[in-house]
N, C-alpha and C. Protein backbone atom coordinates (compact mmCIF):
# COMPACT_ATOMS: atom_id res chain seq x y z
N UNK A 1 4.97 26.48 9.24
CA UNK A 1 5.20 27.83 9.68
C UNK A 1 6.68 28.02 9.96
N UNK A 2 7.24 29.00 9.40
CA UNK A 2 8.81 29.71 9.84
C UNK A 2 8.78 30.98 10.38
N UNK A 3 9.96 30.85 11.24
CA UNK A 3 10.14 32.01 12.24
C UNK A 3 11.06 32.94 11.62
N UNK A 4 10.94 34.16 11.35
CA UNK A 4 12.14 34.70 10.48
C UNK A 4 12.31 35.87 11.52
N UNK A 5 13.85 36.66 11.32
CA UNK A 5 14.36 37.49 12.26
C UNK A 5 15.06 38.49 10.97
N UNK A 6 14.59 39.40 10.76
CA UNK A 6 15.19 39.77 9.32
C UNK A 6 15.56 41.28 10.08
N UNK A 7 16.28 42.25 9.35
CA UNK A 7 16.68 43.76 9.86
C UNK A 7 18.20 43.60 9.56
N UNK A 8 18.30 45.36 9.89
CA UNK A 8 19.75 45.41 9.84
C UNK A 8 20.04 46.56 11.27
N UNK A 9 21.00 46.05 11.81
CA UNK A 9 21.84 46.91 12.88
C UNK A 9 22.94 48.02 12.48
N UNK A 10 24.20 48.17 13.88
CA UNK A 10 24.92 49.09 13.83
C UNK A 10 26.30 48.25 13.25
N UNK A 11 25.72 47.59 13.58
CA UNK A 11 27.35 46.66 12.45
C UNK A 11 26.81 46.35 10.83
N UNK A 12 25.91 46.56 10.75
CA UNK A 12 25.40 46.21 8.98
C UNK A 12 25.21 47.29 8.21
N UNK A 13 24.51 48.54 9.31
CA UNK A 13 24.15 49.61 8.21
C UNK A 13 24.44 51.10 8.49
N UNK A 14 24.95 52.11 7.86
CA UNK A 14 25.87 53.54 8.50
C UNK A 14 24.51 54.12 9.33
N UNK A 15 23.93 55.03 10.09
CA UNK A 15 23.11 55.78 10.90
C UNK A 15 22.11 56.17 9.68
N UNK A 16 22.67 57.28 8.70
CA UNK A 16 21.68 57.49 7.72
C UNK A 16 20.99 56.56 7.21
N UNK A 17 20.92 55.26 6.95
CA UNK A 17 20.42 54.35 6.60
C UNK A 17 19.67 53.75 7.86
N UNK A 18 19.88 53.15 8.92
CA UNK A 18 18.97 53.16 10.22
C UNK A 18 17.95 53.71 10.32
N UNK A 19 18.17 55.44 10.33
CA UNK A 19 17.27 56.36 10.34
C UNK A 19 16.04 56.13 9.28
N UNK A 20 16.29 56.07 8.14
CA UNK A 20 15.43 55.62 7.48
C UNK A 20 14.32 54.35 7.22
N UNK A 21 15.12 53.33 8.41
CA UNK A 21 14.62 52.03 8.02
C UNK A 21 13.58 52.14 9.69
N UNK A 22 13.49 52.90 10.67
CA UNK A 22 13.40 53.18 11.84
C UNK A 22 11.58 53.79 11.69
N UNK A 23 10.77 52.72 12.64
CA UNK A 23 9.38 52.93 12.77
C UNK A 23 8.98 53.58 14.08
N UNK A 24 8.64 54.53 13.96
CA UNK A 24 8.10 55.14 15.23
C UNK A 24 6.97 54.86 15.66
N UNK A 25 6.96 55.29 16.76
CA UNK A 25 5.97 54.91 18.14
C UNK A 25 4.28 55.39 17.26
N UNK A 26 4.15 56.07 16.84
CA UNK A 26 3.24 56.74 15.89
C UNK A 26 2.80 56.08 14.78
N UNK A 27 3.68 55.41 13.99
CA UNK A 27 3.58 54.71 13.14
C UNK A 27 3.11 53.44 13.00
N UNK A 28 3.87 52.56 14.29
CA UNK A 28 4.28 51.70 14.80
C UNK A 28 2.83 50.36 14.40
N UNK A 29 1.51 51.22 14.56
CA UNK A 29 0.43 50.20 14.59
C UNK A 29 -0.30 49.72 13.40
N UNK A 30 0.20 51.28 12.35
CA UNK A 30 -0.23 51.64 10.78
C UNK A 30 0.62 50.25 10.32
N UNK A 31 2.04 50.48 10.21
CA UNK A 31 3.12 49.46 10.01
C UNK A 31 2.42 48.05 10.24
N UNK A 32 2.70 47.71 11.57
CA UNK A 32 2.22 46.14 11.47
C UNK A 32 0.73 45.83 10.76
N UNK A 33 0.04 46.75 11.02
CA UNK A 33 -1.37 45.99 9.72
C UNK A 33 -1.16 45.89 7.98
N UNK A 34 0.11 47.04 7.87
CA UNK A 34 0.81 46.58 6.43
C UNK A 34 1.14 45.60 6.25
N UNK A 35 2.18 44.92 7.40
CA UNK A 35 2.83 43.55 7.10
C UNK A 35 1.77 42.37 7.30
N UNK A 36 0.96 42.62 8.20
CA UNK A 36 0.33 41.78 8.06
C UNK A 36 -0.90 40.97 7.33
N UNK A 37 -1.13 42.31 6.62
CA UNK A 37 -1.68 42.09 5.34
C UNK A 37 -0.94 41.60 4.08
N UNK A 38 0.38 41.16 4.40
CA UNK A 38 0.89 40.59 3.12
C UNK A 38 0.47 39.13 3.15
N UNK A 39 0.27 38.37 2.31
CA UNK A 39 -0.54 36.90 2.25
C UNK A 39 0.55 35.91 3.21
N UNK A 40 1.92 36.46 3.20
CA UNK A 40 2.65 34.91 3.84
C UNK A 40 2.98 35.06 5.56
N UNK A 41 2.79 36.59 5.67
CA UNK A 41 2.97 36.98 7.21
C UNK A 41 1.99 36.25 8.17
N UNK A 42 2.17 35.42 8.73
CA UNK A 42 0.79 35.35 9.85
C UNK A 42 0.96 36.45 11.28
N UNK A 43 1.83 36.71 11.66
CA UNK A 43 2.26 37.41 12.98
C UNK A 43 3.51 38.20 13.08
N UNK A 44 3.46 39.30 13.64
CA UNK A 44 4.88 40.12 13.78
C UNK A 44 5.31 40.90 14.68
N UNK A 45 6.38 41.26 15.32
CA UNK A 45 6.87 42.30 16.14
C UNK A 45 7.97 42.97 15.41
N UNK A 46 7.95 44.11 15.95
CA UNK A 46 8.74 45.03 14.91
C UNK A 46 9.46 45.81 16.20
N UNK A 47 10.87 45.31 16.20
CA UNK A 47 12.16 46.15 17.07
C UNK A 47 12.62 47.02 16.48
N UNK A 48 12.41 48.28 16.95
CA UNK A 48 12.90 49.87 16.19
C UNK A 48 13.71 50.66 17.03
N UNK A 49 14.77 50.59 17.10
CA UNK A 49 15.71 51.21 18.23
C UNK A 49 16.73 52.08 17.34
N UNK A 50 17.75 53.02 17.89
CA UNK A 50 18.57 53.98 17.47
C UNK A 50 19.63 53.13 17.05
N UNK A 51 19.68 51.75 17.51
CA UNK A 51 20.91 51.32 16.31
C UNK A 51 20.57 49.67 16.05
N UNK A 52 19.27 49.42 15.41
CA UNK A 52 18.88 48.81 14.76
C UNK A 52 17.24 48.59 14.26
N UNK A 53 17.01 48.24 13.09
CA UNK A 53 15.43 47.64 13.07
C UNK A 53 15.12 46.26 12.45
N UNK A 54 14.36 45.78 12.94
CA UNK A 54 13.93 44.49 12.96
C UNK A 54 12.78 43.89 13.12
N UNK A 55 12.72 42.51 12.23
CA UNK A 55 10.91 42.37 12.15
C UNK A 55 11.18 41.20 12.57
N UNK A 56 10.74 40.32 13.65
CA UNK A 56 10.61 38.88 13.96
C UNK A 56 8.97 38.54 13.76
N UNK A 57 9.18 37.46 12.56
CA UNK A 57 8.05 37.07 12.43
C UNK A 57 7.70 35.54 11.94
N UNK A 58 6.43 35.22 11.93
CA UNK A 58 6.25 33.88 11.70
C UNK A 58 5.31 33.96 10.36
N UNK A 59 5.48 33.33 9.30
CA UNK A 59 5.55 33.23 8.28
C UNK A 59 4.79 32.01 7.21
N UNK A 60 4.28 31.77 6.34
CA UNK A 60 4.03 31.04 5.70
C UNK A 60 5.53 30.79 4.40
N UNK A 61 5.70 29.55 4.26
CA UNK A 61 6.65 28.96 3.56
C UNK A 61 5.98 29.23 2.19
N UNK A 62 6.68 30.07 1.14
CA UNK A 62 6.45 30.07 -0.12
C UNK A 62 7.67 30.51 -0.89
N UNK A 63 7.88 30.85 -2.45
CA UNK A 63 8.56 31.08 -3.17
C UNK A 63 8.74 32.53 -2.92
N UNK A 64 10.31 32.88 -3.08
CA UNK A 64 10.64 34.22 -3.17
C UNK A 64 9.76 35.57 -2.03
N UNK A 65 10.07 34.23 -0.79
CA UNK A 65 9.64 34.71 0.22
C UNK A 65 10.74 36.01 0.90
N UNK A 66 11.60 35.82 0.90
CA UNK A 66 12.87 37.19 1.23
C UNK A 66 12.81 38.22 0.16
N UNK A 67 12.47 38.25 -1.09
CA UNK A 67 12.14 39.12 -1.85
C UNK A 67 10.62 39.83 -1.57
N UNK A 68 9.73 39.30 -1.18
CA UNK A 68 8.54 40.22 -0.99
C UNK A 68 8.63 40.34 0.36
N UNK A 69 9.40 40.44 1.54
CA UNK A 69 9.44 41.08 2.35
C UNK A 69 10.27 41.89 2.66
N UNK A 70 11.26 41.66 1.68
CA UNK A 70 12.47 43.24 1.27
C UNK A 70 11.70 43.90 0.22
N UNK A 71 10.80 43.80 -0.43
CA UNK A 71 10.05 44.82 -1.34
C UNK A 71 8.72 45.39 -0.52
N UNK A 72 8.68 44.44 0.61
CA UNK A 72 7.37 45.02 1.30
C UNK A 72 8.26 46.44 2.58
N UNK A 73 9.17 46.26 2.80
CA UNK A 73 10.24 46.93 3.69
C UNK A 73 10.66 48.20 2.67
N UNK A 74 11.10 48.10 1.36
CA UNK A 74 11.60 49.16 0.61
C UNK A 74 9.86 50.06 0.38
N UNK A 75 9.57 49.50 0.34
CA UNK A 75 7.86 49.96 -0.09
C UNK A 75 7.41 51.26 1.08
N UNK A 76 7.58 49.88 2.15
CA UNK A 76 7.00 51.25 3.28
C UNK A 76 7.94 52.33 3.71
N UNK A 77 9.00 51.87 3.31
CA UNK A 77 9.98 53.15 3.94
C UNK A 77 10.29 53.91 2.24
N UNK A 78 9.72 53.61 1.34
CA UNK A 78 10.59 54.48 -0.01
C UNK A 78 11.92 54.62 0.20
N UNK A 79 12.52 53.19 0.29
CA UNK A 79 13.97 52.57 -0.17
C UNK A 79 14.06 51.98 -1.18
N UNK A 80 15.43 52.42 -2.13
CA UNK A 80 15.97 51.18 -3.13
C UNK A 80 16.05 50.16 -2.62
N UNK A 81 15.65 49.26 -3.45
CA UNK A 81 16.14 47.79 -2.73
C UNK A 81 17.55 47.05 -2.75
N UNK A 82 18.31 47.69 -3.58
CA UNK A 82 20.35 47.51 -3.98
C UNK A 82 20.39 47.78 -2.28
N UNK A 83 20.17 49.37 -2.03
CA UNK A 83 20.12 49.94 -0.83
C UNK A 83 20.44 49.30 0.18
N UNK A 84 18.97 48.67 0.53
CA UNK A 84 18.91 47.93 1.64
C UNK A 84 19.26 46.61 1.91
N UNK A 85 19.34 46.32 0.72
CA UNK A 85 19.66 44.83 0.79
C UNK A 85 21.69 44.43 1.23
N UNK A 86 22.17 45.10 0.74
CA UNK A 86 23.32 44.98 1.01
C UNK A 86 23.60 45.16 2.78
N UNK A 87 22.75 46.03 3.14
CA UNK A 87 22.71 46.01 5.02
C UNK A 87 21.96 45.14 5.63
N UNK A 88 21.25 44.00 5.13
CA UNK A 88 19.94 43.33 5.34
C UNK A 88 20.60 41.91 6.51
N UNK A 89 20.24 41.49 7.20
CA UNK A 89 20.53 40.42 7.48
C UNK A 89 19.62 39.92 7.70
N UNK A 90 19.22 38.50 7.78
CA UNK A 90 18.27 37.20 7.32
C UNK A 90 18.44 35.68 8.03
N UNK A 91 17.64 35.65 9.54
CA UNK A 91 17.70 34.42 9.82
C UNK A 91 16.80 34.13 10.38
N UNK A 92 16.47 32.33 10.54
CA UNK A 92 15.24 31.34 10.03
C UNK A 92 15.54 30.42 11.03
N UNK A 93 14.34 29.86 11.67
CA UNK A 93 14.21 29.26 12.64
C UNK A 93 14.76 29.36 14.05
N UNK A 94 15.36 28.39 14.36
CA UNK A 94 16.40 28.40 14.90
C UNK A 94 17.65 29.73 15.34
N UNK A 95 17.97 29.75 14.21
CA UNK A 95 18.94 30.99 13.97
C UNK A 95 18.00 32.42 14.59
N UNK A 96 16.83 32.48 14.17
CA UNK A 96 15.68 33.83 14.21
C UNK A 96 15.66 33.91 15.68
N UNK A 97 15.85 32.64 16.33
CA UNK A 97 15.51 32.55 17.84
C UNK A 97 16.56 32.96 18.84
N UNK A 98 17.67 32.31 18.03
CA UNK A 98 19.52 32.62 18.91
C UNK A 98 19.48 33.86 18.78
N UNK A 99 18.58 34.69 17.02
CA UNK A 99 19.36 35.84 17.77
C UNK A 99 18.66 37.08 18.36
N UNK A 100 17.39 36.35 18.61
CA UNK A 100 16.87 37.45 19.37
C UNK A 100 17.15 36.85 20.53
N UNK A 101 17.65 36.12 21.27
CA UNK A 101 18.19 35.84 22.81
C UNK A 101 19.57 36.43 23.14
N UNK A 102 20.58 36.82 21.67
CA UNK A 102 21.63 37.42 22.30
C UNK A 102 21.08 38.73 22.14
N UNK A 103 20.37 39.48 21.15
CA UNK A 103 20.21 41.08 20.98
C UNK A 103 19.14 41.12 22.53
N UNK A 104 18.47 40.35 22.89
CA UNK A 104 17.26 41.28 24.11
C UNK A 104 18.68 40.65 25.46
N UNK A 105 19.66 39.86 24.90
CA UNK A 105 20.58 39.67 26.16
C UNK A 105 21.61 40.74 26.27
N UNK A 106 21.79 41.75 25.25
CA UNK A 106 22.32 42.86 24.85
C UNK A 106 23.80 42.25 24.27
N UNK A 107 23.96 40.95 23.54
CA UNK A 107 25.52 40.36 23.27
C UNK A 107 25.79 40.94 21.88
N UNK A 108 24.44 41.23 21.65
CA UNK A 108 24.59 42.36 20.56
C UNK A 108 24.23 43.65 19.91
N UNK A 109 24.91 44.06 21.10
CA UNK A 109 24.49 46.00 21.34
C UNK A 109 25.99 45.98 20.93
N UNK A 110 26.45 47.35 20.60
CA UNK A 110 26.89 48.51 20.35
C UNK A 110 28.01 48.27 21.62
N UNK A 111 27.39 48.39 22.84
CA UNK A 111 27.85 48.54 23.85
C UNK A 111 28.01 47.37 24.58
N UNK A 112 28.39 45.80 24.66
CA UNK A 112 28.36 45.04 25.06
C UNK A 112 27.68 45.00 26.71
N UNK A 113 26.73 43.96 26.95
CA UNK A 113 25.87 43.83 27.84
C UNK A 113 24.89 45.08 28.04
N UNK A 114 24.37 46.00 27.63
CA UNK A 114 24.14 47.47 28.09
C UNK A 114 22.44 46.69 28.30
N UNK A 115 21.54 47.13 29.48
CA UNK A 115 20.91 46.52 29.74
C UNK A 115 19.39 47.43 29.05
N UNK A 116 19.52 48.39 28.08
CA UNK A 116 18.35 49.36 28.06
C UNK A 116 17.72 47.88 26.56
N UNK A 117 18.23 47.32 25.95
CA UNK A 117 17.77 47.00 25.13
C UNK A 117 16.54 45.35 25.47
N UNK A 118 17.04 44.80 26.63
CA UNK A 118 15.67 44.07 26.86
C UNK A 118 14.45 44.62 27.04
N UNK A 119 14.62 46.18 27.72
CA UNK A 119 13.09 46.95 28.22
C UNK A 119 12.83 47.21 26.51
N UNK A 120 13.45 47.89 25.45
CA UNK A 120 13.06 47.96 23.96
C UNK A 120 12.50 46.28 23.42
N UNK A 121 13.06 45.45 23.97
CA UNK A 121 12.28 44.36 23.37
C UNK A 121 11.12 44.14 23.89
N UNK A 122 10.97 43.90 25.48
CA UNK A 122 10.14 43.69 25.89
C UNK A 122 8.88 44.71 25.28
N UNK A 123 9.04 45.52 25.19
CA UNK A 123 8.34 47.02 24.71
C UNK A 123 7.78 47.12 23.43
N UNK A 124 8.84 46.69 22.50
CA UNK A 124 7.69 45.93 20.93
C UNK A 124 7.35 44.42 21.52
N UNK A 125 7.57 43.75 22.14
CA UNK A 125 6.89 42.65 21.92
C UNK A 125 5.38 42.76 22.79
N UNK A 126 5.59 43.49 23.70
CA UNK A 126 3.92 44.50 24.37
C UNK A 126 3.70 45.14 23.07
N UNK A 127 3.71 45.88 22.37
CA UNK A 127 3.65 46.61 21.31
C UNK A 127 2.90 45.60 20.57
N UNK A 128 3.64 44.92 19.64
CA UNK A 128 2.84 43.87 18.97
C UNK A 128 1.80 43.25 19.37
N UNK A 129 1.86 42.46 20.39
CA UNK A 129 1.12 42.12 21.11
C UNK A 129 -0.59 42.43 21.21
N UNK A 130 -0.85 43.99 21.14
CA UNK A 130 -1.84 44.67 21.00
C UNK A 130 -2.70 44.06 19.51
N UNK A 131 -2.91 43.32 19.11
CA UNK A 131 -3.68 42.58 17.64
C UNK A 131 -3.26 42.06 16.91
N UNK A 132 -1.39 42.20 16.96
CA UNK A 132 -0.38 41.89 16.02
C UNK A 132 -0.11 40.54 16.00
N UNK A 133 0.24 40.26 16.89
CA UNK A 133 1.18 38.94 17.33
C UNK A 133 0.64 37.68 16.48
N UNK A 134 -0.65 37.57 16.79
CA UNK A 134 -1.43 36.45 16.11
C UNK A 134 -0.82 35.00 16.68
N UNK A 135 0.52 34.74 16.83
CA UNK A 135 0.81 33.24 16.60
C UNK A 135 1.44 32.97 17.89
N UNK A 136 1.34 31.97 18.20
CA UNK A 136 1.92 31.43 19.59
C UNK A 136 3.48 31.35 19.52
N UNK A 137 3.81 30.89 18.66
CA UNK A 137 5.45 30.40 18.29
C UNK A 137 6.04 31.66 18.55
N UNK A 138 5.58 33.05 17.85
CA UNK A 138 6.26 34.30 18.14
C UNK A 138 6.13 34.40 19.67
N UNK A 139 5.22 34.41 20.32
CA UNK A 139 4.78 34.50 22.29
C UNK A 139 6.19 33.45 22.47
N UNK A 140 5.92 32.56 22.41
CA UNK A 140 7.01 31.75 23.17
C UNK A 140 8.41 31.96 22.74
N UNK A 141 8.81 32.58 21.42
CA UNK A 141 10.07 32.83 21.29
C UNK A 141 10.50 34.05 22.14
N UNK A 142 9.64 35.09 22.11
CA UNK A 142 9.68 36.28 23.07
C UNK A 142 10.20 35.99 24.43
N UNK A 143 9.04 35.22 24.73
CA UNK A 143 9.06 34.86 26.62
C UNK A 143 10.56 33.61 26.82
N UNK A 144 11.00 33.10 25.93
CA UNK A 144 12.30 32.41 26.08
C UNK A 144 13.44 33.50 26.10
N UNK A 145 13.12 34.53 25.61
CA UNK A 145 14.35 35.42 25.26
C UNK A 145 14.51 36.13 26.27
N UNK A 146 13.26 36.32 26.96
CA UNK A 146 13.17 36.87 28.37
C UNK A 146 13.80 36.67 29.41
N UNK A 147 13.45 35.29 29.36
CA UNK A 147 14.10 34.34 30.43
C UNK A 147 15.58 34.17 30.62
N UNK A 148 16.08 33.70 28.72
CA UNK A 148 17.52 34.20 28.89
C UNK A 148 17.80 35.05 29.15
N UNK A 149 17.82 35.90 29.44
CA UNK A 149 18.58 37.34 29.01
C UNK A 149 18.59 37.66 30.24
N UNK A 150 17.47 37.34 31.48
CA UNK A 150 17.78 37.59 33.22
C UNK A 150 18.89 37.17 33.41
N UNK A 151 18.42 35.20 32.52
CA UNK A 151 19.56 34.41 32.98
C UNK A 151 21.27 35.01 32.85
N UNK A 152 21.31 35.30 31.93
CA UNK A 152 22.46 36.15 31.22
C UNK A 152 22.90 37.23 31.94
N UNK A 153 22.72 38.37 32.49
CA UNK A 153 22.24 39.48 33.59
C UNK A 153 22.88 38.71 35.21
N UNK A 154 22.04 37.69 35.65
CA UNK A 154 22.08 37.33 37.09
C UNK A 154 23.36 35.97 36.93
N UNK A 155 23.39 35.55 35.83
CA UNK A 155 24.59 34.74 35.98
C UNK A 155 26.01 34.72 35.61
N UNK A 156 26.15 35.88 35.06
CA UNK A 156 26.91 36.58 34.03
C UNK A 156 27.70 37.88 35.06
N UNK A 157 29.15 38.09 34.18
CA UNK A 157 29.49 40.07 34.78
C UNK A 157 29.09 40.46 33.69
N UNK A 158 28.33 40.16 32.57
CA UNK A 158 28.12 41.20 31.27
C UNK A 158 27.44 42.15 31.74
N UNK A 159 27.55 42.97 33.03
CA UNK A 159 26.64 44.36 33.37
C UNK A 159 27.82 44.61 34.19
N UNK A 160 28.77 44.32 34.36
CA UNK A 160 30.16 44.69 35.32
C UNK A 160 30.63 46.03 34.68
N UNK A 161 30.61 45.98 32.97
CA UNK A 161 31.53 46.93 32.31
C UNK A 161 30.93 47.78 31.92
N UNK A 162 31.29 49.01 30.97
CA UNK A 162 30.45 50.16 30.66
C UNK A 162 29.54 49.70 30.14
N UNK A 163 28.14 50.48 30.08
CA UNK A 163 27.08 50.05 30.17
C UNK A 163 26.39 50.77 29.16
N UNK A 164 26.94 51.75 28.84
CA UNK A 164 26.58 52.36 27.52
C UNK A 164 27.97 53.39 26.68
N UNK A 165 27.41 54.21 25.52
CA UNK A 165 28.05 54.91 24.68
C UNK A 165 28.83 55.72 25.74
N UNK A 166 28.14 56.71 26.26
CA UNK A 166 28.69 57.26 27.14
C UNK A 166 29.62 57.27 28.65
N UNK A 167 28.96 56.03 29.20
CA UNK A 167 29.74 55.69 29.78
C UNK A 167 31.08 54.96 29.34
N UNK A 168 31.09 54.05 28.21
CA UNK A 168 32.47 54.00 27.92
C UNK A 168 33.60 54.99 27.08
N UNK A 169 32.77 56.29 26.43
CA UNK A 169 33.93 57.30 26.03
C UNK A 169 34.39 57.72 27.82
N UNK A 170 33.60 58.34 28.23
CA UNK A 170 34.44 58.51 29.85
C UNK A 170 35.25 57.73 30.19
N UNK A 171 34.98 56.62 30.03
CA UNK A 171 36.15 55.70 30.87
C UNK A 171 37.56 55.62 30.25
N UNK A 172 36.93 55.53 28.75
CA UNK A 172 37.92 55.55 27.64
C UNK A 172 39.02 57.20 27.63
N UNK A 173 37.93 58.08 28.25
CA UNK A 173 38.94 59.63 27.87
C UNK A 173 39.41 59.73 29.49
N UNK A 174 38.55 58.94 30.38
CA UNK A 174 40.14 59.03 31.45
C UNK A 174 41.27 58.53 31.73
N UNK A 175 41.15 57.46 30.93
CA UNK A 175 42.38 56.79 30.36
C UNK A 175 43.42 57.26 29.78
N UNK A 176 42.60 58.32 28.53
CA UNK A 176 43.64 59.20 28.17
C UNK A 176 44.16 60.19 28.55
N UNK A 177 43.47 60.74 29.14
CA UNK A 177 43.88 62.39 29.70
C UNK A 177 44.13 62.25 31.59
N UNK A 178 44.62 63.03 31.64
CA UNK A 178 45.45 62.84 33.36
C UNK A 178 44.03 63.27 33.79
N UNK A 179 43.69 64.32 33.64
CA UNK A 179 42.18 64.98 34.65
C UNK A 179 41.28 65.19 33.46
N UNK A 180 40.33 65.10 33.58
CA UNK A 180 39.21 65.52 32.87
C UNK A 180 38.50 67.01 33.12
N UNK A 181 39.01 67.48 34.14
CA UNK A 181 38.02 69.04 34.64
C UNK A 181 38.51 70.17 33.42
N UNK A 182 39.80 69.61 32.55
CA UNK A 182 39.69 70.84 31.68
C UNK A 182 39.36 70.47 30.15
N UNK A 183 39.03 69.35 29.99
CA UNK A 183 38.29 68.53 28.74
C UNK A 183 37.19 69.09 28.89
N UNK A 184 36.79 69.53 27.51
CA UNK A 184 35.82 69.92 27.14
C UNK A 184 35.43 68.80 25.66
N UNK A 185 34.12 68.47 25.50
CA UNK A 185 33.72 67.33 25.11
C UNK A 185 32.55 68.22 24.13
N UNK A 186 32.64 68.09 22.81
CA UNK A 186 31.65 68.25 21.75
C UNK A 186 31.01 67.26 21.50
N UNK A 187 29.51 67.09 21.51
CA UNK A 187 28.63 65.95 21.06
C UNK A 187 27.22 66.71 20.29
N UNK A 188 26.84 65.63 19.37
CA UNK A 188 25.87 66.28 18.57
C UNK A 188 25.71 65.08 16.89
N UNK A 189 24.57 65.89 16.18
CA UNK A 189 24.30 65.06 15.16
C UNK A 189 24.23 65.79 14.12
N UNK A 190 24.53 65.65 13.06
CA UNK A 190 24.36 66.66 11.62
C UNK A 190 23.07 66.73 11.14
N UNK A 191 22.65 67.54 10.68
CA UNK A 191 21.11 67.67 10.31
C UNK A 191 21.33 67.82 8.71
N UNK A 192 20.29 67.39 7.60
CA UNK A 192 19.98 67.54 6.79
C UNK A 192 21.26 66.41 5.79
N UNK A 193 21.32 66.35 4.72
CA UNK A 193 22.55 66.09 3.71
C UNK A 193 23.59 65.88 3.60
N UNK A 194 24.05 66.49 4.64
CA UNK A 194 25.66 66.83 4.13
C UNK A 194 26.81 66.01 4.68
């Protein structure tokens, strides 16, 4: 059995592409009985957040095993596979395990240390959990990542500094500007194409 950690984040793939690769709460239960109906999946959790998605799962060892689970991924979302694959990242055992202990430790957010992303792990791995999970090896990689990531939190200042998007443009635009009371601040998202 192998542990695989496959997805792509905010350093691999632009937002429009996220968006697309991104399973909702709705979806969320349809999804894992797809994957797990593929013959080499035994168990899975599926991390779907605003700046990354990701499948940690445990696996049966066969041929052209990263190809039918990037064709099982382009499938359910109606993606090219050129597409996605170029944003894809791919790691196994070991590696699958480091890096879900730095992403639920937040060492790899967006926002260095920002603490909302252990409650999102913890949250698909309850999620999964519900019929999904199937395998012990996935439970115990979870509940280790847990553990780090307090550890990380209570032994650590990685929660000293801004703590999210927003809090670090503020800190960042009072830096620049003498007062802020006459800054006026546009935020928002483009809709459709263009």
């Amino acid at each position: 059995m192998t542990l695989l950690a496959l997805g792509i984040n905010h350093k691999t793939a632009p937002v429009a592409l996220r968006e697309r690769v991104t399973f909702s709460p709705e979806t969320l239960d349809k999804a894992l009985e797809s994957l797990l109906a593929q013959p080499m999946v035994q168990g899975g959790v599926v991390l779907s957040t605003c700046n990354r998605t990701e499948l940690y799962l445990s696996v049966e060892e066969q041929d052209n095993l990263q190809e039918a689970l990037i064709r099982w991924l382009c499938n359910y979302h109606g993606l090219n596979e050129e597409d996605l694959r170029k944003s894809l990242y791919w790691h196994q055992d070991n590696d699958a395990v480091s890096h879900l202990m730095r992403v639920a430790s937040g060492l790899d957010s967006l926002v260095l240390g920002e603490p909302q992303i252990l409650g999102q792990v913890k949250k698909a791995f309850a999620d999964s959990s519900r019929g999904h999970l199937n395998v012990s090896e996935l439970e115990r990689m979870f509940q280790k990542s847990f553990s780090v990531a307090k550890r990380v939190r209570t032994e650590t200042d990685i929660g000293a500094s801004a703590v999210s998007v927003a809090f670090a443009a503020c800190t960042l635009a009072r830096q620049i500007f003498e007062s802020l009371s006459s800054v006026t601040v546009f935020t928002g998202r483009r809709r459709g194409n263009h």
